[in-house]
C-alpha atoms as a PDB file:
ATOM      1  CA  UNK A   1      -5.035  65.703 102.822  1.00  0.00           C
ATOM      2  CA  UNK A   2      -3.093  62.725 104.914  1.00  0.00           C
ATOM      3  CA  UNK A   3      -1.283  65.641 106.604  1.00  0.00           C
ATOM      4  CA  UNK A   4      -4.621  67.078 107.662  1.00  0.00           C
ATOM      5  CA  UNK A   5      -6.428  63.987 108.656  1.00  0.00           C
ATOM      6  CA  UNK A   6      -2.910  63.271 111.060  1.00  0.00           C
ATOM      7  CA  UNK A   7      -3.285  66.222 112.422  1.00  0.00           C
ATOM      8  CA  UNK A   8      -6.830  65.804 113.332  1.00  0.00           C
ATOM      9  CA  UNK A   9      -6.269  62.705 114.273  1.00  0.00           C
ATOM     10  CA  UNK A  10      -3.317  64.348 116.664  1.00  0.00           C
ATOM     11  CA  UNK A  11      -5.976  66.569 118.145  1.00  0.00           C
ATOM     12  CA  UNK A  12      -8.478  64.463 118.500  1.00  0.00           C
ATOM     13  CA  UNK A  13      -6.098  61.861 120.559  1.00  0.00           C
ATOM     14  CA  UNK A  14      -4.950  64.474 123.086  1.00  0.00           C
ATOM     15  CA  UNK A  15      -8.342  65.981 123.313  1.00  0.00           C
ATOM     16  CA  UNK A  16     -10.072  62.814 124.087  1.00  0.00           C
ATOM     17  CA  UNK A  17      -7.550  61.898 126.708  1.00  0.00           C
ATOM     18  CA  UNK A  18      -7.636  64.908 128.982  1.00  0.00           C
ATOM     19  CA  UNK A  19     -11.399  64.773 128.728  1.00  0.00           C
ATOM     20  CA  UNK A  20     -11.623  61.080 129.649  1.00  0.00           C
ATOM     21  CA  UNK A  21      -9.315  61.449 132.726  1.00  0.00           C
ATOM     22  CA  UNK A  22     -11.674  64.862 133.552  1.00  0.00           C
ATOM     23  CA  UNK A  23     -14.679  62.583 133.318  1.00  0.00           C
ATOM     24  CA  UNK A  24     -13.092  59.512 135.473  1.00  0.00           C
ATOM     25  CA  UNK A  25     -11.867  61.837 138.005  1.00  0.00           C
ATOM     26  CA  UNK A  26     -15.599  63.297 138.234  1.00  0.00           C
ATOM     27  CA  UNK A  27     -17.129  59.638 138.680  1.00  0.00           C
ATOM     28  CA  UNK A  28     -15.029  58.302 140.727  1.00  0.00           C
ATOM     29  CA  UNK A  29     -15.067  61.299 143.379  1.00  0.00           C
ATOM     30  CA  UNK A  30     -18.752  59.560 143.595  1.00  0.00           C
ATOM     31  CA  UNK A  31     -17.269  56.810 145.440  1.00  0.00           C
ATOM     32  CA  UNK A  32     -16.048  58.562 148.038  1.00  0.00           C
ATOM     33  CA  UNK A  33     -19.119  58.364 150.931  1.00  0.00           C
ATOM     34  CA  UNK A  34     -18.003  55.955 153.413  1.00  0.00           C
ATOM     35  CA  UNK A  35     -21.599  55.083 153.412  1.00  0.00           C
ATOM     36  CA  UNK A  36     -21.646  53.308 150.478  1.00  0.00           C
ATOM     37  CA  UNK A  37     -19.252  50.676 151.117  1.00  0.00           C
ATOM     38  CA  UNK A  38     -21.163  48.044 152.420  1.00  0.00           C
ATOM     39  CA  UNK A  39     -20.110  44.323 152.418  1.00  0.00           C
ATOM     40  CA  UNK A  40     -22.349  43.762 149.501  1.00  0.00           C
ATOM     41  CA  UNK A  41     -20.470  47.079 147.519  1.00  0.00           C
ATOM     42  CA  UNK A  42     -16.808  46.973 148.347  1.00  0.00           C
ATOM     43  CA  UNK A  43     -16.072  44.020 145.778  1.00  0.00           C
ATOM     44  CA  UNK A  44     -18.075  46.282 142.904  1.00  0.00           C
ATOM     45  CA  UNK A  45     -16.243  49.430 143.859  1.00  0.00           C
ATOM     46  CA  UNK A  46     -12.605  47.393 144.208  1.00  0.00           C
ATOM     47  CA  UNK A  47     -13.192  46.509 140.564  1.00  0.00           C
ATOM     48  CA  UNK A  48     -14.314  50.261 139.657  1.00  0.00           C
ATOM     49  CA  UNK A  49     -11.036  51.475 141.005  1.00  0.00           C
ATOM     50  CA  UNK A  50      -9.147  48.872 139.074  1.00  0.00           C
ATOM     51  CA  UNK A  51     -10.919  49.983 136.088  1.00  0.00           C
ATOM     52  CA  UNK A  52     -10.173  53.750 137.141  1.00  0.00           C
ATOM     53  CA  UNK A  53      -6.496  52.917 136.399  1.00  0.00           C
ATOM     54  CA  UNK A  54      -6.580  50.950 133.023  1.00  0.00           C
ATOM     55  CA  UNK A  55      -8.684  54.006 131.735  1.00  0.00           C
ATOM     56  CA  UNK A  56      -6.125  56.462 133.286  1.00  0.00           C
ATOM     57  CA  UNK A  57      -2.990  54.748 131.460  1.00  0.00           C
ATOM     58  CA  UNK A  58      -5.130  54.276 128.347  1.00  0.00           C
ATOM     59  CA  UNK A  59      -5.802  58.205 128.334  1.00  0.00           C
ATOM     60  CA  UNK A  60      -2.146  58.734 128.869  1.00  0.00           C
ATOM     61  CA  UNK A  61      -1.049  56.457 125.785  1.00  0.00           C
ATOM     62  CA  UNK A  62      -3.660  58.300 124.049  1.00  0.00           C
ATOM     63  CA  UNK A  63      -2.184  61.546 124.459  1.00  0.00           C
ATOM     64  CA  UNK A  64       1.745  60.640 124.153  1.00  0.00           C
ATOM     65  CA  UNK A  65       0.585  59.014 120.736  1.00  0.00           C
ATOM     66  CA  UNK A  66      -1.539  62.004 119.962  1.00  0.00           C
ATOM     67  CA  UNK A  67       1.355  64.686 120.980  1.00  0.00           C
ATOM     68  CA  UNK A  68       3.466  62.444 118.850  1.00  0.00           C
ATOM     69  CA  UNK A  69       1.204  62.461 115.608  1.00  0.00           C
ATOM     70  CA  UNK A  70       0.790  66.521 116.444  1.00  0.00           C
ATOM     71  CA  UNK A  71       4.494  67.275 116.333  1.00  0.00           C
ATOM     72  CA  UNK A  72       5.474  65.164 113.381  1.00  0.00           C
ATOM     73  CA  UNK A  73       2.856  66.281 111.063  1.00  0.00           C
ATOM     74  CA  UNK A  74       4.192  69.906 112.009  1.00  0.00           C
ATOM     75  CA  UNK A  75       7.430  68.990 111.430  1.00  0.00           C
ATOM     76  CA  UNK A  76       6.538  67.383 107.967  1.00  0.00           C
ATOM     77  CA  UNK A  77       4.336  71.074 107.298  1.00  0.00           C
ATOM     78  CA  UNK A  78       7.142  72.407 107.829  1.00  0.00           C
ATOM     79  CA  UNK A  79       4.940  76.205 108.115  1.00  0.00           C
ATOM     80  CA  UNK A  80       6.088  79.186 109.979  1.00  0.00           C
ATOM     81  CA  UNK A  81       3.559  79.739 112.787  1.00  0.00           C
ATOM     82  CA  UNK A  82       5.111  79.220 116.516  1.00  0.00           C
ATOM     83  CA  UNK A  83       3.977  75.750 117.010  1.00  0.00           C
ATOM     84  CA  UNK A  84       5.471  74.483 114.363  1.00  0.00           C
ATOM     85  CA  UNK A  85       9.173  76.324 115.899  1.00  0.00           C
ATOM     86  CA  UNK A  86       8.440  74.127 118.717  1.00  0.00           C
ATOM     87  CA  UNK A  87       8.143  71.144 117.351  1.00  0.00           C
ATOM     88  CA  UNK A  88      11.100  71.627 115.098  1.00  0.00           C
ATOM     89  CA  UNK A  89      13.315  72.612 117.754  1.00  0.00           C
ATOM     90  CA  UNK A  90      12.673  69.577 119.783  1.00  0.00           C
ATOM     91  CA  UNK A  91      12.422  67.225 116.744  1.00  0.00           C
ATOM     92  CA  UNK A  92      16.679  66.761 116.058  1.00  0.00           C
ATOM     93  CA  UNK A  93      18.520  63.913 117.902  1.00  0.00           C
ATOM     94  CA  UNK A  94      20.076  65.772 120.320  1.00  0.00           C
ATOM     95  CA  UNK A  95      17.069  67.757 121.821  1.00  0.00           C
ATOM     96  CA  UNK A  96      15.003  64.148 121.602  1.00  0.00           C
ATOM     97  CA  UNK A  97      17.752  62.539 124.345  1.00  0.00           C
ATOM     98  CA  UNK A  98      17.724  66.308 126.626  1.00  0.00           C
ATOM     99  CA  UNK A  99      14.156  65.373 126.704  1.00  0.00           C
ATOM    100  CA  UNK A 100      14.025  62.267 128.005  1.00  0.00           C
ATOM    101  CA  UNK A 101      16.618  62.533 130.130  1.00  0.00           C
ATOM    102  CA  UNK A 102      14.707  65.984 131.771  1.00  0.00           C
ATOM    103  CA  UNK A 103      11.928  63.898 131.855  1.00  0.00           C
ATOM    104  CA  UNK A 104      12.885  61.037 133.514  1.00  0.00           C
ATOM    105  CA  UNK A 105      15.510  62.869 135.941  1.00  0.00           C
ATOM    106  CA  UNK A 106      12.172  65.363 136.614  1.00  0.00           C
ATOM    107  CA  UNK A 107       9.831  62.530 137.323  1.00  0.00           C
ATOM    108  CA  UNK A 108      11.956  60.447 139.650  1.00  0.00           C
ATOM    109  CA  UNK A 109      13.255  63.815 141.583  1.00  0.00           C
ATOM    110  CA  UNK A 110       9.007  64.377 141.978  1.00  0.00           C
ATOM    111  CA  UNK A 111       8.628  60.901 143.317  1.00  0.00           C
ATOM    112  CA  UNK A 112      10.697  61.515 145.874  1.00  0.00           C
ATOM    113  CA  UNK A 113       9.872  65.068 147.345  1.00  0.00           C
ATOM    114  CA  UNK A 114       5.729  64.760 146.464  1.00  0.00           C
ATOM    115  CA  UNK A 115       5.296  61.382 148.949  1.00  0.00           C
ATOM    116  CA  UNK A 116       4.911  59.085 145.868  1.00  0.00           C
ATOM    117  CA  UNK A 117       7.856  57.405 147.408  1.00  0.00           C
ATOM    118  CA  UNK A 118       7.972  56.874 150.688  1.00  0.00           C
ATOM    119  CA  UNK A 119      10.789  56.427 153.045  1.00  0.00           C
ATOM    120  CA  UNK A 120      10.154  55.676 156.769  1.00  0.00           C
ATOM    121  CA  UNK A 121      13.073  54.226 158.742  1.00  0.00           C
ATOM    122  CA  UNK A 122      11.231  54.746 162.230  1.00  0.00           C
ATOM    123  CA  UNK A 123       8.341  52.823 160.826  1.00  0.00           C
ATOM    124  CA  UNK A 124       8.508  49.139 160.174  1.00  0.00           C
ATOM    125  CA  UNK A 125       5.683  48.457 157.506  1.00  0.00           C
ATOM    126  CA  UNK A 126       5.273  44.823 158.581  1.00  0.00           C
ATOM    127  CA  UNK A 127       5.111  45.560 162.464  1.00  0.00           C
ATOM    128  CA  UNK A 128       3.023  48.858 162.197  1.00  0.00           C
ATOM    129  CA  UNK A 129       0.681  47.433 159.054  1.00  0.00           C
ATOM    130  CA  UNK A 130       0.641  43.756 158.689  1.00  0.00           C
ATOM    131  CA  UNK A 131       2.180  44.553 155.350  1.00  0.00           C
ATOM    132  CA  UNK A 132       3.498  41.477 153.175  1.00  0.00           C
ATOM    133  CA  UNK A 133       7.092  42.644 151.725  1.00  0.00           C
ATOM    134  CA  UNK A 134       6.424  43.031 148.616  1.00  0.00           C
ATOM    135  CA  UNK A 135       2.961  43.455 148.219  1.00  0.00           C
ATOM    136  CA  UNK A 136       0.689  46.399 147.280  1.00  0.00           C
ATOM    137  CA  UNK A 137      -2.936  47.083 146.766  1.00  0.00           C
ATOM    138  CA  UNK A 138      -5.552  49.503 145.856  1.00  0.00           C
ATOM    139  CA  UNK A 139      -7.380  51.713 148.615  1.00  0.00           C
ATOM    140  CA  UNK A 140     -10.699  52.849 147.248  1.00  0.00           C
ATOM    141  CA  UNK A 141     -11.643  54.883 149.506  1.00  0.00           C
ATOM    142  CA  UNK A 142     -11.723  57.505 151.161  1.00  0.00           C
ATOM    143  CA  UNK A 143     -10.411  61.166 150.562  1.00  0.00           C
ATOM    144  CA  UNK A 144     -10.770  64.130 148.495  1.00  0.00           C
ATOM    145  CA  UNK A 145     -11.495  64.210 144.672  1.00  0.00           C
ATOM    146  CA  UNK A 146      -8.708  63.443 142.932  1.00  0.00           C
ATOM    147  CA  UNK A 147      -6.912  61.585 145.703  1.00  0.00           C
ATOM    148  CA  UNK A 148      -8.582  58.182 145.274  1.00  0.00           C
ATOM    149  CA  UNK A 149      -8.133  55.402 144.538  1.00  0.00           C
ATOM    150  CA  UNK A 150      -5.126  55.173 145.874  1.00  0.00           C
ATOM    151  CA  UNK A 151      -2.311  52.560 144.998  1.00  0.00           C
ATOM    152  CA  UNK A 152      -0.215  51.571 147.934  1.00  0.00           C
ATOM    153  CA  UNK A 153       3.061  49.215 147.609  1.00  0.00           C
ATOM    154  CA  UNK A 154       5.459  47.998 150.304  1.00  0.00           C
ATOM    155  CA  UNK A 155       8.845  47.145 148.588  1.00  0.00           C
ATOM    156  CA  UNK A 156      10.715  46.904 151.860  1.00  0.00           C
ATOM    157  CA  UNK A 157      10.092  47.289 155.548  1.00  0.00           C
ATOM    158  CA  UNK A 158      11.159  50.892 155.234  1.00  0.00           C
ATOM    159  CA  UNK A 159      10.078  51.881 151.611  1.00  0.00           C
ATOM    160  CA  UNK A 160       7.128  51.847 149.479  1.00  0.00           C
ATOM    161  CA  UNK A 161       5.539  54.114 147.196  1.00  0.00           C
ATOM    162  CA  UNK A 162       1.900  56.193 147.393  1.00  0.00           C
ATOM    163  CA  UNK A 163       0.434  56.848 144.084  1.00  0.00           C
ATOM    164  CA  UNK A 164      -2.081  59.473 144.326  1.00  0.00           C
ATOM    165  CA  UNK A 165      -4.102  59.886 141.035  1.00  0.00           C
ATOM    166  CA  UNK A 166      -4.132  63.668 140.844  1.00  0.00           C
ATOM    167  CA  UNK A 167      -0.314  63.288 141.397  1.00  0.00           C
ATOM    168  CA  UNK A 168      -0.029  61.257 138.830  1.00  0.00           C
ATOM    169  CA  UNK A 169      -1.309  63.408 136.251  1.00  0.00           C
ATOM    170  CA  UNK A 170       0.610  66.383 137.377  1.00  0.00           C
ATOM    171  CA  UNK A 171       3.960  63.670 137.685  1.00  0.00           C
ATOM    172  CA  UNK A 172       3.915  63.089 134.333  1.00  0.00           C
ATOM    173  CA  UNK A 173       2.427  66.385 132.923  1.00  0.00           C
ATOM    174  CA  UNK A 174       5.012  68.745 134.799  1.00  0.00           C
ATOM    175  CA  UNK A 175       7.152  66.711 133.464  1.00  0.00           C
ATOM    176  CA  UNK A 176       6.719  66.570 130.047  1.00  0.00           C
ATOM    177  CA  UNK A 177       6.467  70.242 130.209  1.00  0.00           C
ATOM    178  CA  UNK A 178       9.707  70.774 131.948  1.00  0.00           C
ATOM    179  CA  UNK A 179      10.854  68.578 129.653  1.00  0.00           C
ATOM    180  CA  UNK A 180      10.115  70.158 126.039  1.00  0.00           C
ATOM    181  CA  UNK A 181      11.529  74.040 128.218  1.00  0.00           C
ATOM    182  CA  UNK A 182      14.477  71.751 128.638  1.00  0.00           C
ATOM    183  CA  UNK A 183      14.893  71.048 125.354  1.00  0.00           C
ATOM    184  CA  UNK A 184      13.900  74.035 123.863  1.00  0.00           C
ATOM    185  CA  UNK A 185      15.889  75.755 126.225  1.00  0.00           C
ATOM    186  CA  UNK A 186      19.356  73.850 124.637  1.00  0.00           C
ATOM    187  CA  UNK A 187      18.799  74.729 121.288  1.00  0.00           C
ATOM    188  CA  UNK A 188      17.943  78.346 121.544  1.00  0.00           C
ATOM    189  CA  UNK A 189      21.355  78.204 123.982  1.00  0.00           C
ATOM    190  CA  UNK A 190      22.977  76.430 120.728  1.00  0.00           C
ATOM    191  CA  UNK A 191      21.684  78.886 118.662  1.00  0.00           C
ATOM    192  CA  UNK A 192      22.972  81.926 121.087  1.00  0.00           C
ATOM    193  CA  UNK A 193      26.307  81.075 120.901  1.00  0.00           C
ATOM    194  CA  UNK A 194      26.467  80.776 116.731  1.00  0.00           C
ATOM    195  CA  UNK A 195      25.103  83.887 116.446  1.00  0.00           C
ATOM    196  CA  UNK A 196      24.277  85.946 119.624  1.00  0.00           C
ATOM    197  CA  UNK A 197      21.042  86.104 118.855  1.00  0.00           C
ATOM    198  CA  UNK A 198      19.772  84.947 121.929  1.00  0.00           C
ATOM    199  CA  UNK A 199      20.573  85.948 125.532  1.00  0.00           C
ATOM    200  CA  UNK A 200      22.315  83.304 127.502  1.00  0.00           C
ATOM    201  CA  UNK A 201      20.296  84.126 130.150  1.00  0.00           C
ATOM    202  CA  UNK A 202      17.451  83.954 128.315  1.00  0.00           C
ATOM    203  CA  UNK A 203      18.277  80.784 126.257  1.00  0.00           C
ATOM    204  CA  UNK A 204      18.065  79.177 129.809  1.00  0.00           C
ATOM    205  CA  UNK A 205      15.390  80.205 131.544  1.00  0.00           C
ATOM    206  CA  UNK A 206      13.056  77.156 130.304  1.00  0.00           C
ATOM    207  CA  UNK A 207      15.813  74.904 132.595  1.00  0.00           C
ATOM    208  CA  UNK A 208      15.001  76.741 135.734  1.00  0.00           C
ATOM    209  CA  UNK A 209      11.926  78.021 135.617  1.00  0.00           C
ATOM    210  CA  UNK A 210      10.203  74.994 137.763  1.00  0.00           C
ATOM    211  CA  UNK A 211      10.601  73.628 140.884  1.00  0.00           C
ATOM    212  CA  UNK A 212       7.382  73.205 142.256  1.00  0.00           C
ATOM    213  CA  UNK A 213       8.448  69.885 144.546  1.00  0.00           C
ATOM    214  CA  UNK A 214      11.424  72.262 146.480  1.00  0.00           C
ATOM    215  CA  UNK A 215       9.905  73.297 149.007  1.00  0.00           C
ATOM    216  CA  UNK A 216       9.044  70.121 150.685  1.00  0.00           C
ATOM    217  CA  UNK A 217      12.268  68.984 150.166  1.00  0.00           C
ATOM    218  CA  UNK A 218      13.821  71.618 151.990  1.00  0.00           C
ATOM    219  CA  UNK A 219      10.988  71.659 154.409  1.00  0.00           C
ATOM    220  CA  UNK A 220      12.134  67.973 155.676  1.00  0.00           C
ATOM    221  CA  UNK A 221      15.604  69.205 155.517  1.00  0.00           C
ATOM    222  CA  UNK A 222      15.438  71.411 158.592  1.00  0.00           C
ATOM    223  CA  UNK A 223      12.543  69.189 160.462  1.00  0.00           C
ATOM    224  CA  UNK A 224      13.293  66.884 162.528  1.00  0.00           C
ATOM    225  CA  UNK A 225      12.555  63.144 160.429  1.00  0.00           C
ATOM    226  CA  UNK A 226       8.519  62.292 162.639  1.00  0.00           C
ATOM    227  CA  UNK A 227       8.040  66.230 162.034  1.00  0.00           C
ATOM    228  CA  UNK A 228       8.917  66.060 158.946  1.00  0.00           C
ATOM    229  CA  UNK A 229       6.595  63.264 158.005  1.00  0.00           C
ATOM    230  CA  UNK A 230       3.812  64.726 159.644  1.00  0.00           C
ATOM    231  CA  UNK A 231       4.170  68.494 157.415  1.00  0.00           C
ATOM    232  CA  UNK A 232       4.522  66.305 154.032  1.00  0.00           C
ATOM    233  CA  UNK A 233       1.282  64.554 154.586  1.00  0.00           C
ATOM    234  CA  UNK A 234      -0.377  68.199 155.911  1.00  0.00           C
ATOM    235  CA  UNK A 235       0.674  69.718 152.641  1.00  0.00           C
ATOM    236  CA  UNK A 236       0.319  66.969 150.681  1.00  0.00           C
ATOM    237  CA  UNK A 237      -2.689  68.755 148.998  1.00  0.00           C
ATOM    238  CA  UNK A 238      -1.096  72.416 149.215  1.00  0.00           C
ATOM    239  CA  UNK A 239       1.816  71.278 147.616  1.00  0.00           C
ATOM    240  CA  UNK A 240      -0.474  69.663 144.876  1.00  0.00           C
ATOM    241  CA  UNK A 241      -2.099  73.044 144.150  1.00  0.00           C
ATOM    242  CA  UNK A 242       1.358  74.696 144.071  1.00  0.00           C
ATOM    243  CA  UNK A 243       2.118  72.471 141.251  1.00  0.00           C
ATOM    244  CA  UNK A 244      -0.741  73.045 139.167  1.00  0.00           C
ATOM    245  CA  UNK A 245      -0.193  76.674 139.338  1.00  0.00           C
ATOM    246  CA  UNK A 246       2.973  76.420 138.128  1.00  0.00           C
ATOM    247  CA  UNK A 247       1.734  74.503 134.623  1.00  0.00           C
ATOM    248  CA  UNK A 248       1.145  77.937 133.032  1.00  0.00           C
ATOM    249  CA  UNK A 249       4.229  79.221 133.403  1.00  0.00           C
ATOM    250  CA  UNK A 250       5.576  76.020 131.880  1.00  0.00           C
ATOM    251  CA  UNK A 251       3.114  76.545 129.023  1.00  0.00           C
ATOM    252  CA  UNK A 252       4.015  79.801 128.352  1.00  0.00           C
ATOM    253  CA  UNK A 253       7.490  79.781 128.175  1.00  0.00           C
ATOM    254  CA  UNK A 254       8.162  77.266 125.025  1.00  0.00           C
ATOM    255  CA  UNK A 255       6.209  80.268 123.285  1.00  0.00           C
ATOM    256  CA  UNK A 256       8.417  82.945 124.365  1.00  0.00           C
ATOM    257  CA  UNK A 257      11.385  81.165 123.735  1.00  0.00           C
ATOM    258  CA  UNK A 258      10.532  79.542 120.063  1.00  0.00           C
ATOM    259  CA  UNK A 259       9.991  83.267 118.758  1.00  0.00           C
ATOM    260  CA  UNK A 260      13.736  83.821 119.587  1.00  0.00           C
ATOM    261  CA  UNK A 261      13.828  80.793 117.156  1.00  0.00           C
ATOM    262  CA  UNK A 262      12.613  81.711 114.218  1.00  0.00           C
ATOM    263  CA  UNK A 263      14.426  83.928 110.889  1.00  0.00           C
ATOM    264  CA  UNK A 264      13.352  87.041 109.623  1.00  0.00           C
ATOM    265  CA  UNK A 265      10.735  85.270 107.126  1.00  0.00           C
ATOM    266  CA  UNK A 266       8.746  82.975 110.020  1.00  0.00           C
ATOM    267  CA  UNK A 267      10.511  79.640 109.303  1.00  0.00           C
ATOM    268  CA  UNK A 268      13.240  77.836 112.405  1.00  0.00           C
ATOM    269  CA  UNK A 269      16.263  78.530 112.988  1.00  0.00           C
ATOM    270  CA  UNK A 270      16.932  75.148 114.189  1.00  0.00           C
ATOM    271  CA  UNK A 271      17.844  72.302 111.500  1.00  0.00           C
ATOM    272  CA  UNK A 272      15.555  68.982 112.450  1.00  0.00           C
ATOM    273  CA  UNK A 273      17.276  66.646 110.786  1.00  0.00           C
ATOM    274  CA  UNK A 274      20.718  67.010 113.253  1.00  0.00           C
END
């Protein structure tokens, strides 16, 4: 029954956080009619976009805590269906650090090729903005849903970082994805070369399979530095939707590879306890 009501409980934490960030993202997009900021409305709508981002990192402890209650109470069942191969193959020590590590390396590497942080060495923040080094503030208005409000922070004349709420979400969503393939990916490429059960190339296709940042990178590679600046911020939002395409592929994958992780009777291949 405990086992159960976890989890439920697991559920019912991820569940509630997607929908809350659905529903602040819906609001908020409200706010975005330059009409509506008058001098009487700004100060209300400054505090509604502070607000916007204690409920966003609420929803995302939500969710971690929720994935985490999810996975352990599978690992605990210890059943044969595929989600429960998952979660035991990324449960052991060793497939906990690949993780993090994917995750982290994955987030900073999107940070720097999406425009969350920004490098400018033609632009002096303090001559061309007024900008206080370091400072940083929250723009309420005005763009497209899902790209407001808008934190901006100048850490040095040259550098600062843009965090786009939309980006955000996918920052740390692509991320967590690409970093459970990761994982997933090592221990089926453990398994492979025990017992050949597994194609190598197979094993590591969940390490690969997403890039969705590259091409921006690459982009500003061959483009002169003011060009390049000016094609990030034109397919800023292109590059967004290239992204979120990409999350079902990451979805899928974990599935295909966890059935090349499980024995002849349904249970894992993988030990969780090394």
């Amino acid at each position: 029954m405990l086992e159960n009501q976890t989890s439920h409980s697991g559920k019912k934490l991820i569940i509630v956080g997607f929908v809350t960030i659905a529903i602040i993202f819906i609001m908020y997009a409200r706010y975005q009619d330059p009409e509506l900021f008058t001098p009487d409305s700004i100060d209300a709508i400054q505090r509604i976009a502070y607000g916007f981002y204690i409920i966003l990192l609420t929803s995302f402890g939500a969710i971690t805590y929720g994935i985490y209650l999810y996975h352990r109470e599978k690992v605990e069942k210890k059943g044969k269906d595929i989600l429960t191969i998952i979660a035991l193959s990324v449960w052991n020590t060793r497939s906990r650090k690949i993780f993090v590590l994917t995750f982290i390396g994955y987030g900073i590497f999107f940070s720097l090729v999406s425009g969350t942080l920004v490098y400018q060495p033609e632009v002096n923040f303090v001559k061309h903005y007024g900008a206080t080094i370091p400072s940083g503030f929250v723009s309420p208005c005005c763009d497209e849903p899902g790209y407001m409000p808008k934190i901006i922070i100048y850490l040095t004349e040259h550098v600062g970082l843009q965090i786009i709420p939309i980006n955000l979400v996918l920052q740390v969503t692509v991320s967590y994805l690409v970093g459970l393939n990761a994982s997933i990916a090592a221990s089926a490429y453990t398994i492979s070369k025990k017992g050949r059960s597994i194609g190598v190339v197979g094993a590591a296709t969940g390490l690969f399979i997403a890039c969705p940042t590259c091409a921006g990178t690459f982009l500003s590679i061959f483009i002169g530095t003011a060009s390049g600046i000016a094609l990030s911020i034109a397919l800023t939002q292109l590059q967004t939707l290239f992204i979120a395409i990409s999350i079902p592929v990451l979805l899928v994958t974990p599935f295909v590879m966890a059935k090349k992780l499980r024995n002849l009777d349904g249970s894992c291949k993988i030990d969780p306890t090394k």
